[in-house]
N, C-alpha and C. Protein backbone atom coordinates (compact mmCIF):
# COMPACT_ATOMS: atom_id res chain seq x y z
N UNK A 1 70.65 12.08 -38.41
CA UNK A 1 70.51 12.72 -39.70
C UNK A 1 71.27 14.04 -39.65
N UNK A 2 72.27 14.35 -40.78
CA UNK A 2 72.84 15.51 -40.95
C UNK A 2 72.71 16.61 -42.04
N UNK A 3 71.83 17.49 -41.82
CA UNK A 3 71.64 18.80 -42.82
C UNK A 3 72.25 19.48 -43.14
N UNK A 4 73.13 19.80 -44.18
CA UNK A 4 74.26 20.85 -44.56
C UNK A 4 73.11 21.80 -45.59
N UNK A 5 72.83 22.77 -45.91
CA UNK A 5 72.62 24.25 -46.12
C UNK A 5 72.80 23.60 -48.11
N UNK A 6 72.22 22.79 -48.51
CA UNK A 6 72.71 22.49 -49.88
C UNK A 6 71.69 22.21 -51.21
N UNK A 7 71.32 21.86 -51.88
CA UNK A 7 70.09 21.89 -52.75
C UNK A 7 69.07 20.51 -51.91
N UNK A 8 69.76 19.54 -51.16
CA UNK A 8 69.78 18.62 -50.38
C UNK A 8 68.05 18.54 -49.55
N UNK A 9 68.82 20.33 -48.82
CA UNK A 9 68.39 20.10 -47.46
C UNK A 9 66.83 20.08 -47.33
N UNK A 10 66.27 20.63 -47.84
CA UNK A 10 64.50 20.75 -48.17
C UNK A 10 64.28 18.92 -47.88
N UNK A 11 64.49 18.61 -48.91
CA UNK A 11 64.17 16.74 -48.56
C UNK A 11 64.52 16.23 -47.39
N UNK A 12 65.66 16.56 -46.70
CA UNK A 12 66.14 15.81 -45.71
C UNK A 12 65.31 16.81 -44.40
N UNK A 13 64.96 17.78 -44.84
CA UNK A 13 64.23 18.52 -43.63
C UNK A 13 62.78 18.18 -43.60
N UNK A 14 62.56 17.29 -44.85
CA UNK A 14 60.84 17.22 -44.98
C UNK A 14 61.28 15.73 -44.39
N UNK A 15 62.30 15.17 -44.59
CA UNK A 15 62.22 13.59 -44.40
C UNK A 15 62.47 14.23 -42.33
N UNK A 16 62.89 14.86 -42.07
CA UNK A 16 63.15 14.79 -40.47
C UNK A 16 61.76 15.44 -39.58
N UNK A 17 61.22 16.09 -40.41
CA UNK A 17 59.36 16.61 -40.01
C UNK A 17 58.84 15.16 -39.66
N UNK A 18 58.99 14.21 -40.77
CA UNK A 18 58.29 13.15 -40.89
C UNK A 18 58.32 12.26 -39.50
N UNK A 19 60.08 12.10 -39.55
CA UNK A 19 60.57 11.28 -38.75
C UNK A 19 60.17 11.53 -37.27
N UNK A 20 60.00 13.18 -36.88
CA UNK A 20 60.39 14.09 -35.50
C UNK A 20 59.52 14.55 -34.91
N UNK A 21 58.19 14.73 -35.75
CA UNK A 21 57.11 15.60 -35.44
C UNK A 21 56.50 15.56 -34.26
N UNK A 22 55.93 13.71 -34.26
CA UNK A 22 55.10 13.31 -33.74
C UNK A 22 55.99 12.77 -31.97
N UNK A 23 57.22 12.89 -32.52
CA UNK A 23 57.90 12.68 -30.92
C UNK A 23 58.21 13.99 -30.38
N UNK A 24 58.44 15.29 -31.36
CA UNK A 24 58.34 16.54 -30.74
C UNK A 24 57.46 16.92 -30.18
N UNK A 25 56.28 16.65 -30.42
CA UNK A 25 54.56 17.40 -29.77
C UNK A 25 54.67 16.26 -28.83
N UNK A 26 54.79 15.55 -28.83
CA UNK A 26 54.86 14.44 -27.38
C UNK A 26 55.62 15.30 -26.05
N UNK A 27 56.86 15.07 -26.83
CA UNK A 27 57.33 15.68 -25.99
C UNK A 27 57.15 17.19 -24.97
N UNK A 28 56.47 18.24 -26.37
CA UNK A 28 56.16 19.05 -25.84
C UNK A 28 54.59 19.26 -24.72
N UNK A 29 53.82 18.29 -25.22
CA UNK A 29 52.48 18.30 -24.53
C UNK A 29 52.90 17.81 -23.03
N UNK A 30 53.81 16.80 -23.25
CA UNK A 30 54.32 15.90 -21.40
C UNK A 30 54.64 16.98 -20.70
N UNK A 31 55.08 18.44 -21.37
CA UNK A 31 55.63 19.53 -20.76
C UNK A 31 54.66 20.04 -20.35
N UNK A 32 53.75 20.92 -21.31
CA UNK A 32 52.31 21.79 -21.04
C UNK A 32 51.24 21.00 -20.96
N UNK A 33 50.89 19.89 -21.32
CA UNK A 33 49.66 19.28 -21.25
C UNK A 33 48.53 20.24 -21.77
N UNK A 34 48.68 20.65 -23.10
CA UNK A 34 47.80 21.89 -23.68
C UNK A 34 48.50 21.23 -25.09
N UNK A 35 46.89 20.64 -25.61
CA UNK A 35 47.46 20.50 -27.07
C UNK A 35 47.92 21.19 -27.88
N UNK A 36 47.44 22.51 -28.13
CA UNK A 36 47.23 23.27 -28.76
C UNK A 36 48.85 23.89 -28.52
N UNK A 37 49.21 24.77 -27.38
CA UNK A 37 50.31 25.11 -27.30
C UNK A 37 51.40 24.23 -27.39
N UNK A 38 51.08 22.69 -27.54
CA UNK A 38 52.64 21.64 -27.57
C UNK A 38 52.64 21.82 -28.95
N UNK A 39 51.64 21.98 -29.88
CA UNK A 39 51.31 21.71 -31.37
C UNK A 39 52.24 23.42 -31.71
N UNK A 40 52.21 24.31 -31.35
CA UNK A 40 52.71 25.82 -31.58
C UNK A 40 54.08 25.40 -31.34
N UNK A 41 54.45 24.93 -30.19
CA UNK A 41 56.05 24.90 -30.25
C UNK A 41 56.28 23.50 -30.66
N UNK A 42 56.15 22.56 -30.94
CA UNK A 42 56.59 21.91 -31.92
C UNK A 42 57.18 22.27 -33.62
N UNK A 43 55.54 22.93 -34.15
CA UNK A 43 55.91 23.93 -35.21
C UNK A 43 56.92 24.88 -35.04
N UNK A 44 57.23 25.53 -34.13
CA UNK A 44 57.88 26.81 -34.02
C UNK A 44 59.36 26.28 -33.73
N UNK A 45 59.70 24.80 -33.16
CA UNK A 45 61.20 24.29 -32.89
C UNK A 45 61.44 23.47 -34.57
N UNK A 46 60.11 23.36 -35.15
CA UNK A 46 60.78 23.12 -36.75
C UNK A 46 60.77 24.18 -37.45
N UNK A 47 60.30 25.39 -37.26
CA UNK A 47 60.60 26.72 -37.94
C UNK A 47 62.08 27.06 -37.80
N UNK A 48 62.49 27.17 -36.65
CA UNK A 48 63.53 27.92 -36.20
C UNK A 48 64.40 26.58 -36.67
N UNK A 49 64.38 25.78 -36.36
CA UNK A 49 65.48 24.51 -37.11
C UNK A 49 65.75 24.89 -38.81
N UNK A 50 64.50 25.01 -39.09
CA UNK A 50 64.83 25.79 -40.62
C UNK A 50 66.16 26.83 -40.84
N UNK A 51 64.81 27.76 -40.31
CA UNK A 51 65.60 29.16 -39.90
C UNK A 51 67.46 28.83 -39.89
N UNK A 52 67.57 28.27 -38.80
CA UNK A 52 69.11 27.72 -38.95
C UNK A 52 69.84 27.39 -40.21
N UNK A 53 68.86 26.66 -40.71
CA UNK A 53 69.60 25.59 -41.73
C UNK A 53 69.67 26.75 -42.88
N UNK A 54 68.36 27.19 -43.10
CA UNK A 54 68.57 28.50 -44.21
C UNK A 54 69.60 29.88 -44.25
N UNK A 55 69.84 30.06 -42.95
CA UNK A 55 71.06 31.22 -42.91
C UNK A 55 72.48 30.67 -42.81
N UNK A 56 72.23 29.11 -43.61
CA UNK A 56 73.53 28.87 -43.86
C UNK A 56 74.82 27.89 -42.91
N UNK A 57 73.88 27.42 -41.69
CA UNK A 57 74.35 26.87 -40.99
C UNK A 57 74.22 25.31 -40.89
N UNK A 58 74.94 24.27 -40.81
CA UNK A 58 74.37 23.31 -40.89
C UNK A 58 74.40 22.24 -39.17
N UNK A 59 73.57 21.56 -39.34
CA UNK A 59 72.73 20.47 -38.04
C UNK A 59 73.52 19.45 -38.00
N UNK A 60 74.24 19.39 -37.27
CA UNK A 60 74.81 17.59 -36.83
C UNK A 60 74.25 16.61 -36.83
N UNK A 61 73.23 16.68 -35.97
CA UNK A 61 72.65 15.71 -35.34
C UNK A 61 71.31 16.42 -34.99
N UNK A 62 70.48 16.20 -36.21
CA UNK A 62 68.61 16.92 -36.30
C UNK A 62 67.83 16.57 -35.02
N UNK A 63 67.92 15.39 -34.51
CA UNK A 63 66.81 15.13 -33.48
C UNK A 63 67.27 15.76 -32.46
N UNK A 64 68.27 15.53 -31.65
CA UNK A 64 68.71 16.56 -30.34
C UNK A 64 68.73 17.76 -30.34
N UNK A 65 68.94 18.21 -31.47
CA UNK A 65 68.63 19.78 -31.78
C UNK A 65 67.33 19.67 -31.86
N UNK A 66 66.56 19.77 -32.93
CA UNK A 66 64.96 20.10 -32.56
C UNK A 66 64.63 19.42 -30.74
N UNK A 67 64.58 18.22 -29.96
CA UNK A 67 64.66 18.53 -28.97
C UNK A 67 64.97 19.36 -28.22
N UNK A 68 66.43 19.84 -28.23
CA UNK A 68 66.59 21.04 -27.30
C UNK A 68 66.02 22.41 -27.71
N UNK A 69 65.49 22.20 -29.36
CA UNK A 69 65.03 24.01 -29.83
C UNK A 69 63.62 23.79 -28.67
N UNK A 70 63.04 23.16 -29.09
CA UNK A 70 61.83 22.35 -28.23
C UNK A 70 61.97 22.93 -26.94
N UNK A 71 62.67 22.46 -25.99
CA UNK A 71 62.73 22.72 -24.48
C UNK A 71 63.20 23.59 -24.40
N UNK A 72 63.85 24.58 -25.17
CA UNK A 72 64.24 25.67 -24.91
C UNK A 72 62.93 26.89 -24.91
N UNK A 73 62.32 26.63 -26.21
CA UNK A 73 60.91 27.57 -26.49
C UNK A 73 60.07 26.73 -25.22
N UNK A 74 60.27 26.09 -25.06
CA UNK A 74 58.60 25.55 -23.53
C UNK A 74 59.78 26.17 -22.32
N UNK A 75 61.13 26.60 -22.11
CA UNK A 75 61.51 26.88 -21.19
C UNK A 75 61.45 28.47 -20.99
N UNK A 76 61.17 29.50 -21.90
CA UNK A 76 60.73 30.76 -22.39
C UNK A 76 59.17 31.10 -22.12
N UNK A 77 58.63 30.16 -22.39
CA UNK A 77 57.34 29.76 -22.69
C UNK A 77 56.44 29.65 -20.94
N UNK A 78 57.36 28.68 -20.29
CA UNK A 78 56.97 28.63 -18.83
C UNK A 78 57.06 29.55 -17.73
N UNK A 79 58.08 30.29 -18.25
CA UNK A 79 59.03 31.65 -17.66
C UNK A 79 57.04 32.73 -17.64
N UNK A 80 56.12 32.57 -18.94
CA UNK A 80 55.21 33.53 -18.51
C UNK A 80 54.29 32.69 -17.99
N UNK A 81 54.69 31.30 -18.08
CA UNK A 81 52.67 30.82 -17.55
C UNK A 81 52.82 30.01 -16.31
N UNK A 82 51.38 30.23 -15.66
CA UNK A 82 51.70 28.86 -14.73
C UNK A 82 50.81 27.70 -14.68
N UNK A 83 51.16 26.46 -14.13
CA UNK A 83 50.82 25.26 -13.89
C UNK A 83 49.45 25.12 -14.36
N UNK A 84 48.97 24.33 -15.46
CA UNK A 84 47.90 23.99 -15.74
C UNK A 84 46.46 23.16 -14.79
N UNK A 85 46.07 23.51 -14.37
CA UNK A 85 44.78 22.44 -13.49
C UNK A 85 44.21 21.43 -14.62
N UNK A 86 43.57 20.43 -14.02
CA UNK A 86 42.77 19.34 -14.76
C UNK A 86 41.45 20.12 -15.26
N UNK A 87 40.68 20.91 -14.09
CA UNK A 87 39.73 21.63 -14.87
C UNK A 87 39.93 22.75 -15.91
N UNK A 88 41.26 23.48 -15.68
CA UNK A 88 41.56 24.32 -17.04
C UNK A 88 41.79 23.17 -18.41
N UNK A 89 42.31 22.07 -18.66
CA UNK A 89 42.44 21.41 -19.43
C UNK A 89 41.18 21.20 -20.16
N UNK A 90 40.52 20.67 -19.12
CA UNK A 90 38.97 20.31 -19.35
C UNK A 90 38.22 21.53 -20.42
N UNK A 91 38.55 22.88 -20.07
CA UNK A 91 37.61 23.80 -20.10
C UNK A 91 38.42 23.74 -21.54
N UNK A 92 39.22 23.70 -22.05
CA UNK A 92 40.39 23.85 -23.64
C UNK A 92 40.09 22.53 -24.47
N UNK A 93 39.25 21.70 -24.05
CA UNK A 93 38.59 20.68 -24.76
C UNK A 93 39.55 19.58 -24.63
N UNK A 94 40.06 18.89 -23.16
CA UNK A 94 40.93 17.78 -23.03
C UNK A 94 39.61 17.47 -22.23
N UNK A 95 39.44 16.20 -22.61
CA UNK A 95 38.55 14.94 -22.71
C UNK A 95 38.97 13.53 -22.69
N UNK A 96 38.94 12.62 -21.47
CA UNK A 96 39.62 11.35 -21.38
C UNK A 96 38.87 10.46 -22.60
N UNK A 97 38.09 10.63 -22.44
CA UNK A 97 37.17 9.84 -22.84
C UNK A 97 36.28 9.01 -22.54
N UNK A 98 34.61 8.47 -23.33
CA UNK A 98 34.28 7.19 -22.67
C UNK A 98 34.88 5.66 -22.68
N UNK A 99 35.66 5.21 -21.96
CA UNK A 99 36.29 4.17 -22.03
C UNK A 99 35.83 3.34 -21.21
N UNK A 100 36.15 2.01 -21.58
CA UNK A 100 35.64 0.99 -20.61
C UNK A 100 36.71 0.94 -19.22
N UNK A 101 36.21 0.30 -18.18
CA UNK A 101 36.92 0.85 -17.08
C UNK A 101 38.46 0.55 -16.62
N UNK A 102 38.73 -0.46 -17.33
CA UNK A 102 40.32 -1.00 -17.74
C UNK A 102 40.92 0.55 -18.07
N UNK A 103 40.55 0.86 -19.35
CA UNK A 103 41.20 1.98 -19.94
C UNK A 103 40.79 3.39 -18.95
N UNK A 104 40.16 3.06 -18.23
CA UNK A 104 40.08 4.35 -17.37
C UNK A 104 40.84 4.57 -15.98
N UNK A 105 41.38 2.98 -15.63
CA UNK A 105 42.22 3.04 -14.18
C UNK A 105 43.51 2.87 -15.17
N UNK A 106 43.84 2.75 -16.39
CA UNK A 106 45.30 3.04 -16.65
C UNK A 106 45.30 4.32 -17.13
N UNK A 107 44.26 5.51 -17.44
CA UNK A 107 44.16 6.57 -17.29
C UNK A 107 44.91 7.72 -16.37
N UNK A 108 43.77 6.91 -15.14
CA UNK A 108 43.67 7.11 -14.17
C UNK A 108 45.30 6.73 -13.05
N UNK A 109 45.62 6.65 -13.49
CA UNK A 109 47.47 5.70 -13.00
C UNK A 109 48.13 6.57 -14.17
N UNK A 110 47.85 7.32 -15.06
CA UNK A 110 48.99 7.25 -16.09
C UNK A 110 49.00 9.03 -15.44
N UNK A 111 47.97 9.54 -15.23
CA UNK A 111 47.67 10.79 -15.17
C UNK A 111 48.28 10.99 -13.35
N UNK A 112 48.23 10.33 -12.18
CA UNK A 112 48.75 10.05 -11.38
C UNK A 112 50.24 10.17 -11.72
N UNK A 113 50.58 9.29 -12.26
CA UNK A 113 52.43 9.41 -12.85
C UNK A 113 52.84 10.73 -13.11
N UNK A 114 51.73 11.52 -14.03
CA UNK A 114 52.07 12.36 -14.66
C UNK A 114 52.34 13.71 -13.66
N UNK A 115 51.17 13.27 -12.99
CA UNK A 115 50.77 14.12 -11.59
C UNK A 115 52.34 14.28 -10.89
N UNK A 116 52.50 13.16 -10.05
CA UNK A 116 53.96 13.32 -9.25
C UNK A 116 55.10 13.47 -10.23
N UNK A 117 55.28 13.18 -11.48
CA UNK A 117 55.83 13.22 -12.45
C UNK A 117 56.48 14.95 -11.97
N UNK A 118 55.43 15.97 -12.21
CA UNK A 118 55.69 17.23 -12.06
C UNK A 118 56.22 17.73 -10.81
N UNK A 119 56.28 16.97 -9.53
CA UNK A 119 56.53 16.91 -8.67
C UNK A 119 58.06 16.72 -8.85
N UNK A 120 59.09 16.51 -9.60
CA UNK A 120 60.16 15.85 -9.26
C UNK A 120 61.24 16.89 -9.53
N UNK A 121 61.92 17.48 -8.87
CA UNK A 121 63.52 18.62 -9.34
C UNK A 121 64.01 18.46 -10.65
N UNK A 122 63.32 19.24 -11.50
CA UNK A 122 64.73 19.55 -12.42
C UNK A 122 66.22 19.35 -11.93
N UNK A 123 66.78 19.15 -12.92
CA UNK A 123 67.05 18.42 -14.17
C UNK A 123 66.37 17.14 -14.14
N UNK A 124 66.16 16.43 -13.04
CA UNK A 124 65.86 15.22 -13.01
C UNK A 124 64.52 14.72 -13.46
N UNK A 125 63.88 15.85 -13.17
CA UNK A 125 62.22 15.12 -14.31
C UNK A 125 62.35 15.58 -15.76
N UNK A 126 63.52 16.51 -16.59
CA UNK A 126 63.43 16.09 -17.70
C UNK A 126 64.50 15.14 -18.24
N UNK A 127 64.81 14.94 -17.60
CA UNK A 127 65.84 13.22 -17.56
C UNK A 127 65.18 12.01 -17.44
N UNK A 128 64.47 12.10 -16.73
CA UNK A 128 63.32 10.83 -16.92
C UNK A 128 62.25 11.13 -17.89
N UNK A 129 61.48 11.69 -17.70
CA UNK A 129 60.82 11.74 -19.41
C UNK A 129 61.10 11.97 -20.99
N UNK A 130 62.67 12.01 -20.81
CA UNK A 130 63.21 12.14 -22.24
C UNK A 130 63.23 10.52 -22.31
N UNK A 131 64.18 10.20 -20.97
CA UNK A 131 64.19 8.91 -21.35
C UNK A 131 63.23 7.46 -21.42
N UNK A 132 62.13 7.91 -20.78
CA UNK A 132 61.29 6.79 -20.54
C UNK A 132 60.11 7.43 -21.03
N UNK A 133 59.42 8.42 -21.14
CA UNK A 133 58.82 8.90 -22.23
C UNK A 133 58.88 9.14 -23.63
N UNK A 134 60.13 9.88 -23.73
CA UNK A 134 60.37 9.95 -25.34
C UNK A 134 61.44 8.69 -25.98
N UNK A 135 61.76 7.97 -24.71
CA UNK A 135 62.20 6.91 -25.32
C UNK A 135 63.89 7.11 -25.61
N UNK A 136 64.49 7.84 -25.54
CA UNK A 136 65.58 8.65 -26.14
C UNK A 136 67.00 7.56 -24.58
N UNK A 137 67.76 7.88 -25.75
CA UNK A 137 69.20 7.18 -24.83
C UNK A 137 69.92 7.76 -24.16
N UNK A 138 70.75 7.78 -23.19
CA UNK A 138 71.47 9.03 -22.85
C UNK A 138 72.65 9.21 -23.38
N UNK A 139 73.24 9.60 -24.56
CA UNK A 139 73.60 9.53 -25.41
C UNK A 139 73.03 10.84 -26.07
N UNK A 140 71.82 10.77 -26.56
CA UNK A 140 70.87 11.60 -26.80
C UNK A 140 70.40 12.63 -26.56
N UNK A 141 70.03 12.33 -24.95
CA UNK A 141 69.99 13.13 -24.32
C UNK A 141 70.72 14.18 -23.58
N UNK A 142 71.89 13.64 -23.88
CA UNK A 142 73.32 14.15 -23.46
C UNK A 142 73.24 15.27 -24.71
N UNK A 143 73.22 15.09 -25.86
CA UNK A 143 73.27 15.68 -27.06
C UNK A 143 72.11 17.00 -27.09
N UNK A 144 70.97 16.19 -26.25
CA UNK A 144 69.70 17.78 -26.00
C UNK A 144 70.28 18.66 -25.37
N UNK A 145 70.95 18.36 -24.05
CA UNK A 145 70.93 19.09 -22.53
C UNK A 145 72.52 19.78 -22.56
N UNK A 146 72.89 18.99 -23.43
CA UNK A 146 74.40 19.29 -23.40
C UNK A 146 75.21 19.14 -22.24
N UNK A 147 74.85 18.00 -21.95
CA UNK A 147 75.59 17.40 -20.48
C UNK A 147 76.52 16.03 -20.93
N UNK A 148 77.19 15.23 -20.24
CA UNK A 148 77.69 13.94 -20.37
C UNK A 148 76.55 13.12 -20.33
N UNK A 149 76.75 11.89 -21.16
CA UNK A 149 75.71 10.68 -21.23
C UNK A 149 76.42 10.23 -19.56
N UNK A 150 77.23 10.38 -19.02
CA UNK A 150 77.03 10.07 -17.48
C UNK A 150 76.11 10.62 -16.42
N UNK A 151 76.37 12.27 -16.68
CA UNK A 151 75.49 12.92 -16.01
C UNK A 151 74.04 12.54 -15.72
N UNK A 152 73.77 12.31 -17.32
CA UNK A 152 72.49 12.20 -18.10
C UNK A 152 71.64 10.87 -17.04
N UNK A 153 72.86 9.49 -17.63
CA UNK A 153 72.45 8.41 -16.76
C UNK A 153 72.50 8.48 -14.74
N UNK A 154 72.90 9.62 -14.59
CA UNK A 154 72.76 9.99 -12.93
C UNK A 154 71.80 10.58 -12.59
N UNK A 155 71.46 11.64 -13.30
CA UNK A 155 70.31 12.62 -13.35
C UNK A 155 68.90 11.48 -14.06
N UNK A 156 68.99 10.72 -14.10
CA UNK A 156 67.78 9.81 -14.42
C UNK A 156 67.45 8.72 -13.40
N UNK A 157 68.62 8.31 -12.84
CA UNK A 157 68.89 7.34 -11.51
C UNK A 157 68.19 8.04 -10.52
N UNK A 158 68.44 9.43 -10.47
CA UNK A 158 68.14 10.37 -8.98
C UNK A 158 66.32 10.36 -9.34
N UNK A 159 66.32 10.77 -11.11
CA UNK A 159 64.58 11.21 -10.96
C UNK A 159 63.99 9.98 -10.72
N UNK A 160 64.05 8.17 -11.13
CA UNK A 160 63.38 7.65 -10.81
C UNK A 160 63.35 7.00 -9.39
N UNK A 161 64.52 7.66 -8.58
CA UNK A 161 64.35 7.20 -7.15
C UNK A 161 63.66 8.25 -6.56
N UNK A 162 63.61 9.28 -7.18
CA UNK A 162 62.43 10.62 -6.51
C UNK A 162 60.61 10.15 -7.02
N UNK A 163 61.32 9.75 -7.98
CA UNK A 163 59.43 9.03 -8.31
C UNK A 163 59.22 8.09 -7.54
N UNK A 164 59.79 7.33 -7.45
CA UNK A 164 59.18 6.29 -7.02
C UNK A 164 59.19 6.46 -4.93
N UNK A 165 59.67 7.49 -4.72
CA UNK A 165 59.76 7.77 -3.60
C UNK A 165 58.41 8.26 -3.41
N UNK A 166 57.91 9.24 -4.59
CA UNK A 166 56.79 10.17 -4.35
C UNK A 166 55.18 9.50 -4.52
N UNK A 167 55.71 8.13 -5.20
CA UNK A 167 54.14 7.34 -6.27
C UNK A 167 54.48 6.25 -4.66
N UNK A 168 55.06 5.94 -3.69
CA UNK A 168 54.83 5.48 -2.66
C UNK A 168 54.09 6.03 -1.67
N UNK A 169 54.56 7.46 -1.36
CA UNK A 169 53.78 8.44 -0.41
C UNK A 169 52.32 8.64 -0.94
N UNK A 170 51.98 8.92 -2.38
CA UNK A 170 50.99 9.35 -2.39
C UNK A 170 49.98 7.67 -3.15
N UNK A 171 50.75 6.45 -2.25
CA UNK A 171 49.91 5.25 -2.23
C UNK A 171 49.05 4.80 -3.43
């Protein structure tokens, strides 16, 4: 989707909220795991996407941009905080839930992933969760990071041979 600065853009910015929202706070929570703060910079990477569009500038390509406004504010953002615990989550009202026990060992495995997940070198763990989390192509992702869709597809090769190196060790 492309926004040019025109009587246009309001619709096409309400139609890209629609479209973006719910994969932006994804994205941003896989980062902080704090609803509340993925929900602030989500809002705040469609503010400033505004912001852009209103001083006259126009968006190529809306989703890689709000992605990268995205990782840029959680990369500002991380610069003051550190690493969340399961019991700080807990204490901010994250709650698995009562689930039957199926849904609690894929929980329980998903939160594990997520676990060594954080474990893995930049660039390469947000190369794998753009792409296998948010689903995104490298192509795409090339377009967030501002790298080559080669890079992109190398730097995703390396993170899932570091995962799967790490979800072996820790059995």
């Amino acid at each position: 989707m492309h926004i040019r600065p025109n009587a246009e853009a309001k619709d096409l910015f309400a139609q890209a909220y629609e479209e973006y929202s719910d994969a932006i706070f994804r994205h941003c929570y896989f980062h902080t795991f704090k609803r509340e703060e993925a929900k602030e910079i989500m809002q705040e990477a469609f503010m400033k996407t505004w912001e852009y569009i209103a001083s006259g500038r126009e968006v190529e390509q809306v989703r890689p941009f709000l992605y990268r406004t995205a990782t840029n504010l959680m990369i500002n953002a991380s610069k003051k905080k550190r690493e969340t615990s399961l019991d700080e989550l807990q204490e901010e009202g994250f709650d698995p839930g009562e689930e039957d026990s199926g849904h609690k060992r894929d929980f329980i495995q998903e939160q594990k992933v997520m676990e060594v997940l954080q474990q893995i070198e930049e660039p390469y763990r947000q190369a794998v969760m753009l792409r296998y989390i948010e689903d995104l192509d490298p192509a795409e992702i090339a377009d967030i990071t501002g790298e080559t869709p080669n890079v992109v597809s190398v730097r995703v090769h390396r993170g899932l041979k570091q995962l799967r190196s790490l979800l072996h060790r820790h059995g």
